[in-house]
C-alpha atoms as a PDB file:
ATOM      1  CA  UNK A   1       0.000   0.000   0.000  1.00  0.00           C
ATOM      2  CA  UNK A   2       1.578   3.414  -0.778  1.00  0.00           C
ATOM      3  CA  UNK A   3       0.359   6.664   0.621  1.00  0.00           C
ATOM      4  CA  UNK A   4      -1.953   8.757  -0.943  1.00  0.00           C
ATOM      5  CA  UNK A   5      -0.490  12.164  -2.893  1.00  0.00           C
ATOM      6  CA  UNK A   6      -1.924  15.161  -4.702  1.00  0.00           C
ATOM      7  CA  UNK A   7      -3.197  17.915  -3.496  1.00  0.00           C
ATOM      8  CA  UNK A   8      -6.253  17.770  -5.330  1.00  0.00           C
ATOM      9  CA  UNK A   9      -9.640  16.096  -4.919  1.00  0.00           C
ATOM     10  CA  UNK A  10      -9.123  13.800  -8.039  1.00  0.00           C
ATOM     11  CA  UNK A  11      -5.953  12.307  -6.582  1.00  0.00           C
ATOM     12  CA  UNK A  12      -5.904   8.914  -6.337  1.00  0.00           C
ATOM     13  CA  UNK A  13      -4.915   6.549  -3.556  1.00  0.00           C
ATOM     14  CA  UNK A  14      -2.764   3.416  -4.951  1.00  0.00           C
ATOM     15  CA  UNK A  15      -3.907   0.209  -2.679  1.00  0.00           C
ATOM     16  CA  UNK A  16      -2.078  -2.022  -5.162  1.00  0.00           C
ATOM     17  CA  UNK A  17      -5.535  -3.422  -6.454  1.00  0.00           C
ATOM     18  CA  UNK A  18      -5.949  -0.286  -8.662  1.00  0.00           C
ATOM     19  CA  UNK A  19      -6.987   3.648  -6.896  1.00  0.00           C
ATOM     20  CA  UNK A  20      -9.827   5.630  -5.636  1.00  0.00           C
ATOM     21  CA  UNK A  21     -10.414   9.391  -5.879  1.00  0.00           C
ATOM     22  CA  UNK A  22      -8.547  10.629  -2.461  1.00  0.00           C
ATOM     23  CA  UNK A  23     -11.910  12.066  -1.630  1.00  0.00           C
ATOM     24  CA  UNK A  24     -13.719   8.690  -1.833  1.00  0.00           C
ATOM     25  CA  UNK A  25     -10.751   6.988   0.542  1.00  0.00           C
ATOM     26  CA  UNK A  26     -11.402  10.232   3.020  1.00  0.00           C
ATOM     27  CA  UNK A  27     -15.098   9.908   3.047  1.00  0.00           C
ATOM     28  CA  UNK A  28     -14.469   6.060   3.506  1.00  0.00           C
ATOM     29  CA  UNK A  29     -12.707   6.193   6.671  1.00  0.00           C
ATOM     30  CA  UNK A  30     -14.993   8.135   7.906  1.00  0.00           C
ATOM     31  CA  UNK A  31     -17.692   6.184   7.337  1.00  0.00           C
ATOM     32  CA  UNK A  32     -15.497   3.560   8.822  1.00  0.00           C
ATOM     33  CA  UNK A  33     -14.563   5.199  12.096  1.00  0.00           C
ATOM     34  CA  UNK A  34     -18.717   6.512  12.827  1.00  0.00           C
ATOM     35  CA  UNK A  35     -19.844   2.909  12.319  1.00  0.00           C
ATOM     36  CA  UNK A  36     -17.343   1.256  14.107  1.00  0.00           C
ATOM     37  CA  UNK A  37     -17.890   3.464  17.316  1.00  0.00           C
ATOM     38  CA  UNK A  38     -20.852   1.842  19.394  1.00  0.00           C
ATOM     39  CA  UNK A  39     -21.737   5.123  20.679  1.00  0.00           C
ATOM     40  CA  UNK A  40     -22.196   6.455  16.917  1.00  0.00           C
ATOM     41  CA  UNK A  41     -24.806   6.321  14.218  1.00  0.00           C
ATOM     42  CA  UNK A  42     -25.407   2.399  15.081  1.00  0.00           C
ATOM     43  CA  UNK A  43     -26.080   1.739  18.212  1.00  0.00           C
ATOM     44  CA  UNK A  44     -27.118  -1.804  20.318  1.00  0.00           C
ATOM     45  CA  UNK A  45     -30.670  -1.573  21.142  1.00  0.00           C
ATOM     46  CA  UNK A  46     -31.789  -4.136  24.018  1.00  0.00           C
ATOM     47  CA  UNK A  47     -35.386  -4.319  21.995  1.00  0.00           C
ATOM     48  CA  UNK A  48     -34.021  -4.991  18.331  1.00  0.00           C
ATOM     49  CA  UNK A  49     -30.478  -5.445  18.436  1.00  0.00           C
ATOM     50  CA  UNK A  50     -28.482  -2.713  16.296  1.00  0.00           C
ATOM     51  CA  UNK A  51     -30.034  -0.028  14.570  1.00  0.00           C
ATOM     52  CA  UNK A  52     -29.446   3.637  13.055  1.00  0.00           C
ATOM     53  CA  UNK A  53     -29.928   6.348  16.182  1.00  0.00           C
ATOM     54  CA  UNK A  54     -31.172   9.708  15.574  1.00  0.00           C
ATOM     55  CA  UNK A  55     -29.755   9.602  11.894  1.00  0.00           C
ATOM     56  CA  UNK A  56     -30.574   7.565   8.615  1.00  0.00           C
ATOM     57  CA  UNK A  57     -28.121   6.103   6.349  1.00  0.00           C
ATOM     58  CA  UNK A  58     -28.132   9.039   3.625  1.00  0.00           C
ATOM     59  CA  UNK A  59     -27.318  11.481   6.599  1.00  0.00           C
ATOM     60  CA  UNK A  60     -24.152   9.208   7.637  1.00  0.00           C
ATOM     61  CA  UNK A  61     -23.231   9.382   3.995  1.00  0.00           C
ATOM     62  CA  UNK A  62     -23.319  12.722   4.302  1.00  0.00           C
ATOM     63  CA  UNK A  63     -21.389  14.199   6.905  1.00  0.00           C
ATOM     64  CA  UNK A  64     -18.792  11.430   5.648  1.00  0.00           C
ATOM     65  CA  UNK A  65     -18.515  13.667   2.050  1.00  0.00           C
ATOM     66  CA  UNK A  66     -18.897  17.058   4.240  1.00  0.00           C
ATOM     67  CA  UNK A  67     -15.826  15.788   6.392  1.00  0.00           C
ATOM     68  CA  UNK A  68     -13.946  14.534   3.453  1.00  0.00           C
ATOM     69  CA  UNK A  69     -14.487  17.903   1.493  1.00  0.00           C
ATOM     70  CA  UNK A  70     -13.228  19.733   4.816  1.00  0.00           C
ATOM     71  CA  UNK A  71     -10.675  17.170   4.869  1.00  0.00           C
ATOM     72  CA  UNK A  72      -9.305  18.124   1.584  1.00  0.00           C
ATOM     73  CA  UNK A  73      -9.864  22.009   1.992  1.00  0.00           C
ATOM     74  CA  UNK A  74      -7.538  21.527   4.897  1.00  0.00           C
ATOM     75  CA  UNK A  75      -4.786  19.273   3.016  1.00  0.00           C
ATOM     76  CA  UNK A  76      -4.598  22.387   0.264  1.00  0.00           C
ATOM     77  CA  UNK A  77      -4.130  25.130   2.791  1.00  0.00           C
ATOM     78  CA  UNK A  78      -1.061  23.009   3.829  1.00  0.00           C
ATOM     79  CA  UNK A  79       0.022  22.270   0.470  1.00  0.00           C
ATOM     80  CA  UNK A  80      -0.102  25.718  -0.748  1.00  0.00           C
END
């Protein structure tokens, strides 16, 4: 796996199984790190198991773009 490069949101991050637009890997983790935390958008119910809390799937989807986007704003100003 290399790291990702660019400074721009159609960079591409190399996995060695092809790339993804940098802004799709961003948006990924993120969606990775909220559903992995059991206090966050999924949450163990006593009465039905897991399910979505306070949120839907679509709004998970997007504050993972709105971070990514602020994720790349950020990587620019450092770039520049």
């Amino acid at each position: 796996m290399t790291i990702p490069f660019g400074g721009h949101s159609h960079a591409v991050f190399e996995s060695g199984y092809g790339g993804i637009p940098l802004r799709d890997y961003f948006a990924a983790k993120v969606m990775q790190g909220l559903l992995a935390n059991p206090g966050g958008p999924i949450q163990a119910n006593g009465m039905s198991g897991w399910n979505w809390c306070n949120c839907t799937a679509e709004d998970v989807a997007d504050f993972a773009w709105h971070v990514a986007d602020a994720m790349l704003k950020a990587r620019r100003g450092i770039n520049d």
